[in-house]
N, C-alpha and C. Protein backbone atom coordinates (compact mmCIF):
# COMPACT_ATOMS: atom_id res chain seq x y z
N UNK A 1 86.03 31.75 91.59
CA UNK A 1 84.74 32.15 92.08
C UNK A 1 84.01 30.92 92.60
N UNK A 2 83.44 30.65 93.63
CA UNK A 2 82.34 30.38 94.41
C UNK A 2 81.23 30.45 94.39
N UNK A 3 80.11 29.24 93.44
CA UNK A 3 78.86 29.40 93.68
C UNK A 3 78.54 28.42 94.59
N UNK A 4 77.16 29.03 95.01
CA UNK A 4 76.87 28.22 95.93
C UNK A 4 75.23 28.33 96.02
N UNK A 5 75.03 26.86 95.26
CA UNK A 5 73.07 27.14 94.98
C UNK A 5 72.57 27.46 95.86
N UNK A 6 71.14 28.29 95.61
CA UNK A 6 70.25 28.29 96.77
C UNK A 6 68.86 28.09 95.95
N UNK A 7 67.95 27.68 96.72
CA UNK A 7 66.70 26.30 95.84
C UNK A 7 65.97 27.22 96.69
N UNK A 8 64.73 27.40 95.81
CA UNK A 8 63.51 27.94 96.68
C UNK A 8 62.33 25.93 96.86
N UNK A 9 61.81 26.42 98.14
CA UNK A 9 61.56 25.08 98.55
C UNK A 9 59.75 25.30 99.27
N UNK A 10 58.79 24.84 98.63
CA UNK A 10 57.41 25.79 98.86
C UNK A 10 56.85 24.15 99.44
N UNK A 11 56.03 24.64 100.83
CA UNK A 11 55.27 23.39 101.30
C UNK A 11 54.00 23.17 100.70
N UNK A 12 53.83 21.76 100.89
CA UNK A 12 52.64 21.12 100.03
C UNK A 12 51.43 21.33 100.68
N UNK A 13 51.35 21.96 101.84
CA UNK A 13 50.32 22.59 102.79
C UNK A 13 49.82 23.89 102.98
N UNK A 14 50.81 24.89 103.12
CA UNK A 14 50.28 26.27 103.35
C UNK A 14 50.91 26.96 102.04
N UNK A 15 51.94 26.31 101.26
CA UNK A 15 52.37 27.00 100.36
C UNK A 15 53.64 28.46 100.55
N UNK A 16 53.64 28.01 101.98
CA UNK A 16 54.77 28.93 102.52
C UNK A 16 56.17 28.33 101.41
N UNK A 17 57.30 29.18 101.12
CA UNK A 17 58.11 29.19 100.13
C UNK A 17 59.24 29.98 100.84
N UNK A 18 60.61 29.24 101.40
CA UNK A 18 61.60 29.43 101.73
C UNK A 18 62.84 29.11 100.98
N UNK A 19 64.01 29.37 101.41
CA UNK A 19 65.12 29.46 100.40
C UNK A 19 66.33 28.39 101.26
N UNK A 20 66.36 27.75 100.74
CA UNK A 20 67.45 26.75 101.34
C UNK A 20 68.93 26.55 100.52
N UNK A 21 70.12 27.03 101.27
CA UNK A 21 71.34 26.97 100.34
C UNK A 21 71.91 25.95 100.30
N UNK A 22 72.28 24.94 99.61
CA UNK A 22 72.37 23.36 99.19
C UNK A 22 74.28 23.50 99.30
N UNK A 23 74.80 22.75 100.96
CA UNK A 23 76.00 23.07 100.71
C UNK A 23 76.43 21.31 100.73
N UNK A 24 75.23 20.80 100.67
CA UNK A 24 75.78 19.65 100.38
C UNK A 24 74.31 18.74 99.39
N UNK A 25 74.48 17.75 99.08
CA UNK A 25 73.78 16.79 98.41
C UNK A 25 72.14 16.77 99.33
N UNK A 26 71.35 17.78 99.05
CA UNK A 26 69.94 17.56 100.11
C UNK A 26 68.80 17.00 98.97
N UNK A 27 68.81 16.72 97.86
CA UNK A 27 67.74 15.86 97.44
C UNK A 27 66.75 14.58 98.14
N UNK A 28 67.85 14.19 99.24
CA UNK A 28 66.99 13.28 99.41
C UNK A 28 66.12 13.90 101.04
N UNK A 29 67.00 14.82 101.68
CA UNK A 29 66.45 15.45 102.71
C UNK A 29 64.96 15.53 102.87
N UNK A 30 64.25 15.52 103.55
CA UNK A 30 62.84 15.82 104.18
C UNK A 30 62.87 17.32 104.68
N UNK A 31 62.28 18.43 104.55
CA UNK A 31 62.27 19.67 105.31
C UNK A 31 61.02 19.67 105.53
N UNK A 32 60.41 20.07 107.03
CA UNK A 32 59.34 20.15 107.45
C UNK A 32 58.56 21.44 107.78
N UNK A 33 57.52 21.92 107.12
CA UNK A 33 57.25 23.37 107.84
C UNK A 33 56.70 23.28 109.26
N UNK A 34 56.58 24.65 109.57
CA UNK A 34 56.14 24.70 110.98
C UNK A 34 54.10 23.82 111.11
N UNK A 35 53.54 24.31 109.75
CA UNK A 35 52.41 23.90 109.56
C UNK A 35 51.97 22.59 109.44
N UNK A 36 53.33 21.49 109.33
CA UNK A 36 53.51 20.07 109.43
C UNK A 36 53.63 19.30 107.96
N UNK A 37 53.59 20.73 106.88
CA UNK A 37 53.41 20.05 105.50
C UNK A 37 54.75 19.84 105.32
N UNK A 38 55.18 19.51 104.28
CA UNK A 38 56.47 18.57 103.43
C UNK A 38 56.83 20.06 102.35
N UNK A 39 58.57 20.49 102.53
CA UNK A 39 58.84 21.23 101.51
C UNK A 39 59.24 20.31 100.72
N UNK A 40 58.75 20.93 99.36
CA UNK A 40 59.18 20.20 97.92
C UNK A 40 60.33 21.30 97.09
N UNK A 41 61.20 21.30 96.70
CA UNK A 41 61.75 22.27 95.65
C UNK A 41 60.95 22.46 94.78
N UNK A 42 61.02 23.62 94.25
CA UNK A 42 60.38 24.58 93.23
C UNK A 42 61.63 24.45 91.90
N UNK A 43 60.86 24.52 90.70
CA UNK A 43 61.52 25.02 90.07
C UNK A 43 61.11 26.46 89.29
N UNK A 44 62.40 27.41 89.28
CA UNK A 44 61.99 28.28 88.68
C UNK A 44 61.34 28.57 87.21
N UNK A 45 60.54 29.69 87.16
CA UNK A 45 59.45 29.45 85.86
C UNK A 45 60.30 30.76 85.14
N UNK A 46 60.88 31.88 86.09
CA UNK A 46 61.87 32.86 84.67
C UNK A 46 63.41 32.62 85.63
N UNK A 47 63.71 33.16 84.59
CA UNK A 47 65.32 33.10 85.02
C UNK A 47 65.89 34.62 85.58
N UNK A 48 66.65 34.56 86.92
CA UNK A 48 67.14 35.63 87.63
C UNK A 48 66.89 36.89 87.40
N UNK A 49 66.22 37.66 87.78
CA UNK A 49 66.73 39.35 87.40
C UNK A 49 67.23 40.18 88.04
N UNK A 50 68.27 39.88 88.81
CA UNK A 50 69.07 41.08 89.31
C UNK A 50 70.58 41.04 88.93
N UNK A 51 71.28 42.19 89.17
CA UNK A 51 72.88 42.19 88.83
C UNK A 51 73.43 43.18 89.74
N UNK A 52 74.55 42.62 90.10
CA UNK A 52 75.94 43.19 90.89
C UNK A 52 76.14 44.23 89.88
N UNK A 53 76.52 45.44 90.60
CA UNK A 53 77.41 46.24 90.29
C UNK A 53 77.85 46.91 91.05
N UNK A 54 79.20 47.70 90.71
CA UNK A 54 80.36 47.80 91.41
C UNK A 54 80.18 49.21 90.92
N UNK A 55 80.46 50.32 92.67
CA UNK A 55 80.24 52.27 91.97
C UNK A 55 81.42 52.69 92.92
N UNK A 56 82.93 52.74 92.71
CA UNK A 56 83.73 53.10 93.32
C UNK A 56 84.13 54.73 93.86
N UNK A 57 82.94 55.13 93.46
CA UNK A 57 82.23 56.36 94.46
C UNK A 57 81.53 55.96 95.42
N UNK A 58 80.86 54.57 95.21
CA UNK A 58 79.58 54.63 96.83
C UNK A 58 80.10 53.18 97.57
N UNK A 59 80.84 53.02 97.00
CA UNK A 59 81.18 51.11 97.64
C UNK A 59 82.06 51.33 98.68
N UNK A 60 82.17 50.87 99.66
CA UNK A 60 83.63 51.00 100.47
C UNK A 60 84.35 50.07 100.03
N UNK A 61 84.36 48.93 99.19
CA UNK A 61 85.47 47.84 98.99
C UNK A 61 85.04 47.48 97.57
N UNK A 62 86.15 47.12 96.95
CA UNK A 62 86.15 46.79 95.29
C UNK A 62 85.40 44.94 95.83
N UNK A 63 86.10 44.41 94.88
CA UNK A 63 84.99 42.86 94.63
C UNK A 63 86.07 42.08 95.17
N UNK A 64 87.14 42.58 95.48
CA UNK A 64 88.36 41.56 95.83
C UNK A 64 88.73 42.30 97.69
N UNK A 65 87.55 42.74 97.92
CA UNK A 65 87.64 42.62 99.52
C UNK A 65 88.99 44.26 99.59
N UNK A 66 89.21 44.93 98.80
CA UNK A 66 90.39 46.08 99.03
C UNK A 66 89.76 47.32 98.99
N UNK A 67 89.59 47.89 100.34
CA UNK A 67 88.94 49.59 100.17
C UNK A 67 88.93 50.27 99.07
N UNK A 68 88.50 51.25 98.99
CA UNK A 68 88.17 51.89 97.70
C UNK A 68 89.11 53.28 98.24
N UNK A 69 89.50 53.94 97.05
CA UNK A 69 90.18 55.05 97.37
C UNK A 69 89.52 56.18 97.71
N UNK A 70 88.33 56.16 97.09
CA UNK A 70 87.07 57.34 97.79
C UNK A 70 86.99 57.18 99.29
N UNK A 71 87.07 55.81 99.79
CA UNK A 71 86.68 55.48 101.06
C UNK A 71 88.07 56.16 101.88
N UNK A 72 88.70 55.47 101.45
CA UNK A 72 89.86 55.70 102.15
C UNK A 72 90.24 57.68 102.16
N UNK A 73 89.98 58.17 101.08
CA UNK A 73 90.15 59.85 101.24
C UNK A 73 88.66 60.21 102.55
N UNK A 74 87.68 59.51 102.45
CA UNK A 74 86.77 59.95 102.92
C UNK A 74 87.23 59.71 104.25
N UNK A 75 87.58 59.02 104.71
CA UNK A 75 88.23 58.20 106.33
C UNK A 75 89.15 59.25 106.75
N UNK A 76 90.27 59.85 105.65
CA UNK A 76 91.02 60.97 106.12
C UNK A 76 90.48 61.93 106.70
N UNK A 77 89.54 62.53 105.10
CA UNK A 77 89.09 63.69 105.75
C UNK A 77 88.44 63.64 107.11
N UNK A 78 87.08 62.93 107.53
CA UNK A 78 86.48 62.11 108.69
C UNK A 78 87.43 63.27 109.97
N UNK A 79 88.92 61.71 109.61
CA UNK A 79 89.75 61.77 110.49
C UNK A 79 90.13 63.45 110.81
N UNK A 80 90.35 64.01 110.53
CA UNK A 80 90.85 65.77 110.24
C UNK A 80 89.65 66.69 110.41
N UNK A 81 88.56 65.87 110.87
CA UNK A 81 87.61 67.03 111.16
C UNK A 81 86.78 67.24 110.22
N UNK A 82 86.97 66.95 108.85
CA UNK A 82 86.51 68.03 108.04
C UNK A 82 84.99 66.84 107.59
N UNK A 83 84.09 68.72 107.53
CA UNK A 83 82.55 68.23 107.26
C UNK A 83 82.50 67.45 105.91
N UNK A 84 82.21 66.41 106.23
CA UNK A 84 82.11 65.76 104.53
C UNK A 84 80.99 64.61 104.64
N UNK A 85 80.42 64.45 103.64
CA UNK A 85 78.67 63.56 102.88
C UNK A 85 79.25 62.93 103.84
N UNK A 86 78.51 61.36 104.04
CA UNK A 86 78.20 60.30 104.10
C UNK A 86 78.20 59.79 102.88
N UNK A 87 79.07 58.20 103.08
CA UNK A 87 79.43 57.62 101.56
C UNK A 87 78.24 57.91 100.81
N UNK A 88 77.99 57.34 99.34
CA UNK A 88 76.01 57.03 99.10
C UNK A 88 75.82 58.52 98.29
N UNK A 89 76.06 59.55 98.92
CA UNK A 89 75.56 61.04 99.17
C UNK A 89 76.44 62.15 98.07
N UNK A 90 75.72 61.82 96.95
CA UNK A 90 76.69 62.72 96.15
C UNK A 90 75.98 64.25 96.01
């Protein structure tokens, strides 16, 4: 697995707050807003709240990039005419 940080980065001027993904060493970087102030990194005050999950009824692809077998019956039917949901649509 592959992480790959991303830093929220808020200017010392308007307080505008963007997300910058760190694919290399940017501590020492300068980022400038449009307003002319200086982004500083933020640090976060709670920790993450969201989560992945995986519904091999509504997903078209598992986590390893391979269609789902719902998808794939759904593509048949599609294919053959026949009236059927939209993935999502139970």
């Amino acid at each position: 697995m592959i992480t790959i940080p991303v830093f929220d980065y808020r200017c010392n001027k308007c307080d505008t707050i963007t997300e910058v993904i760190q694919v290399h060493n940017t501590e020492d970087e300068i980022f400038q807003c449009e307003c002319g102030g200086v982004f500083k990194k933020t640090v976060p005050t709670t920790p993450p709240s969201f989560e992945l999950r995986y519904n091999n009824k509504t997903d078209i692809c598992d986590w390893a990039g391979n269609t789902t077998r719902y998808y794939d019956d759904y593509k048949a039917a599609k294919a053959r005419g026949e009236d059927v949901k939209p993935l999502g649509e139970d």
